[in-house]
C-alpha atoms as a PDB file:
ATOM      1  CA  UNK A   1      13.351  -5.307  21.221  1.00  0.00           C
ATOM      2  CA  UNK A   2      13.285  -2.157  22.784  1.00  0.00           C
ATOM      3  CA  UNK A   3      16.087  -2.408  24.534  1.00  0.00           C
ATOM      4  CA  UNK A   4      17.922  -2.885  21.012  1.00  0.00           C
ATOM      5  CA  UNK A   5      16.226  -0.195  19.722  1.00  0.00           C
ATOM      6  CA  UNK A   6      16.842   2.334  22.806  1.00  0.00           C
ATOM      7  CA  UNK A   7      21.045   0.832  22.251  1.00  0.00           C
ATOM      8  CA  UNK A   8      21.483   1.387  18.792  1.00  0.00           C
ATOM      9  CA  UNK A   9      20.057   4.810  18.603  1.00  0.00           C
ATOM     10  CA  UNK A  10      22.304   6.211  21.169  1.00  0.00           C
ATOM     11  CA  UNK A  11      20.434   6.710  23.914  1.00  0.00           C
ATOM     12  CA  UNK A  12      21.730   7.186  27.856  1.00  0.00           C
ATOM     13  CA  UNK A  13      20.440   5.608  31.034  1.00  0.00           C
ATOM     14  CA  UNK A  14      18.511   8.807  32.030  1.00  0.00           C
ATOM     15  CA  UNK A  15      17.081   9.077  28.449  1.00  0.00           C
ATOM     16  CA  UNK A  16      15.876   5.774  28.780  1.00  0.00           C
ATOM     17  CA  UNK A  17      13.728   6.440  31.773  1.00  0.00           C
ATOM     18  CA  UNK A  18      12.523   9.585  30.313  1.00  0.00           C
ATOM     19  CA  UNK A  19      11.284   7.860  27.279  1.00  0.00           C
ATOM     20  CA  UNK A  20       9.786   4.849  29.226  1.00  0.00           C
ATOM     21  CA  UNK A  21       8.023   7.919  31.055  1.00  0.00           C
ATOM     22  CA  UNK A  22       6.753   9.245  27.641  1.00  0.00           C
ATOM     23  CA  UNK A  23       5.657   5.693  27.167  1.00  0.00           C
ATOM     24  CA  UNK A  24       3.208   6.032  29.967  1.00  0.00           C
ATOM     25  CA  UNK A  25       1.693   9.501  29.851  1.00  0.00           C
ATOM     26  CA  UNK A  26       3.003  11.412  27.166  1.00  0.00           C
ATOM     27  CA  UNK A  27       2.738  15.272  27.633  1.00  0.00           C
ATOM     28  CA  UNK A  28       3.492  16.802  23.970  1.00  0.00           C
ATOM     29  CA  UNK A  29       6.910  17.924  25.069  1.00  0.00           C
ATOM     30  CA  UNK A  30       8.645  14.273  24.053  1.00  0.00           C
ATOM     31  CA  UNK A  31       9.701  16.363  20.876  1.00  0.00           C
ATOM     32  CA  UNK A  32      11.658  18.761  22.632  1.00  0.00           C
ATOM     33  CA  UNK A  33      13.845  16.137  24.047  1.00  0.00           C
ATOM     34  CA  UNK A  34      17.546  14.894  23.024  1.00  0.00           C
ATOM     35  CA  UNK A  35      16.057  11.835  23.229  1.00  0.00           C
ATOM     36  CA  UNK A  36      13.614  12.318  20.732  1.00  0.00           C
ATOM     37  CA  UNK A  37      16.429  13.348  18.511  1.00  0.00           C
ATOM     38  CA  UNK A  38      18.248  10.482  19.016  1.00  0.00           C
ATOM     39  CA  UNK A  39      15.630   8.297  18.045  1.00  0.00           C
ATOM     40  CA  UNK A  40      13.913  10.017  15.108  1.00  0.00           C
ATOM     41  CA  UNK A  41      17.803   9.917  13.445  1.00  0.00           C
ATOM     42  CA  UNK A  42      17.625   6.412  14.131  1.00  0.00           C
ATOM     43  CA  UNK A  43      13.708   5.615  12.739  1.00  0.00           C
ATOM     44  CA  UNK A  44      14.919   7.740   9.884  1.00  0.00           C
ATOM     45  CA  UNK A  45      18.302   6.355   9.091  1.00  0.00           C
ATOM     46  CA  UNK A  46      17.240   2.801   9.758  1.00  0.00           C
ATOM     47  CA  UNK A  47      14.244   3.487   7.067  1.00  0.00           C
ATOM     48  CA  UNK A  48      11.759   1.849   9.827  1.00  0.00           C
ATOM     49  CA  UNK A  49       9.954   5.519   9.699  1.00  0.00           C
ATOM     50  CA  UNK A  50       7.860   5.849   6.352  1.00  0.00           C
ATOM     51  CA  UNK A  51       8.791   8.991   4.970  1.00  0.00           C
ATOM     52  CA  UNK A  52       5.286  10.278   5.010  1.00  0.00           C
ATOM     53  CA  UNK A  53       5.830  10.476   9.029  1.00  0.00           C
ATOM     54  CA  UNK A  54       8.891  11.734   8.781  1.00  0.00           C
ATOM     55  CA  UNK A  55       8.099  15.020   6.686  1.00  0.00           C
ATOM     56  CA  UNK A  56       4.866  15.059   9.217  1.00  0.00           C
ATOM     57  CA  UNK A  57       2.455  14.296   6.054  1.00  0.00           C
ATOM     58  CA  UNK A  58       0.164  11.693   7.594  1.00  0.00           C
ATOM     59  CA  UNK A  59       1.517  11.461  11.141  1.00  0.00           C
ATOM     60  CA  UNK A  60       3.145  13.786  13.964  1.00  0.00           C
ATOM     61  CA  UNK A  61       7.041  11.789  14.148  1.00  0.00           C
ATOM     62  CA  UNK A  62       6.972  11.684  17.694  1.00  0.00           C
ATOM     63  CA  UNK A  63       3.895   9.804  18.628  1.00  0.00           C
ATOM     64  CA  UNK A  64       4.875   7.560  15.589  1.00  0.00           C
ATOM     65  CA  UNK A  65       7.891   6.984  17.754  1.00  0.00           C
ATOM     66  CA  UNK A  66       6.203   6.438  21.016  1.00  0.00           C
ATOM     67  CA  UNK A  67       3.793   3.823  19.709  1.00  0.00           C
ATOM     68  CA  UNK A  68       6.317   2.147  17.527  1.00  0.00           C
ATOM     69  CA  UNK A  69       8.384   1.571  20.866  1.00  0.00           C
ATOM     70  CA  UNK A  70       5.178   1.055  23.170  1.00  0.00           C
ATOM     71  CA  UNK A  71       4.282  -2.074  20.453  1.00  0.00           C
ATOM     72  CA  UNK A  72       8.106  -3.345  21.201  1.00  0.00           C
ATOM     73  CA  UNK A  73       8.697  -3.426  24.269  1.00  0.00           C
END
């Protein structure tokens, strides 16, 4: 599944291996990547992310992200 997931939002080869990176020790600076970008438009537009998340209410977005993809892969 993440493969699918990693497809349909867009990303690259190399952002691939960055996120898988981010996956395994995660550094705070995952936000400040394209690839963060990529998939947070995707989580968003694919109404997977709960809104909450999103606006950074109840959860940071990225780490959402990062253990959302960690539980699929």
């Amino acid at each position: 599944m993440f493969d699918q997931i990693v497809k349909d939002a867009g990303l690259g080869i190399t952002e691939i291996a960055l996120v898988k990176s981010y996956l395994e020790d995660d550094d705070g600076r995952f936000v400040e990547t394209k690839a963060y970008e990529k998939l947070f438009d995707y989580f968003c537009n694919s109404d997977e992310m709960p809104y909450d998340v999103a606006k950074c209410r109840s959860a940071e977005p990225d780490g959402w992200i990062l253990e959302y993809l960690s539980r699929h892969m």
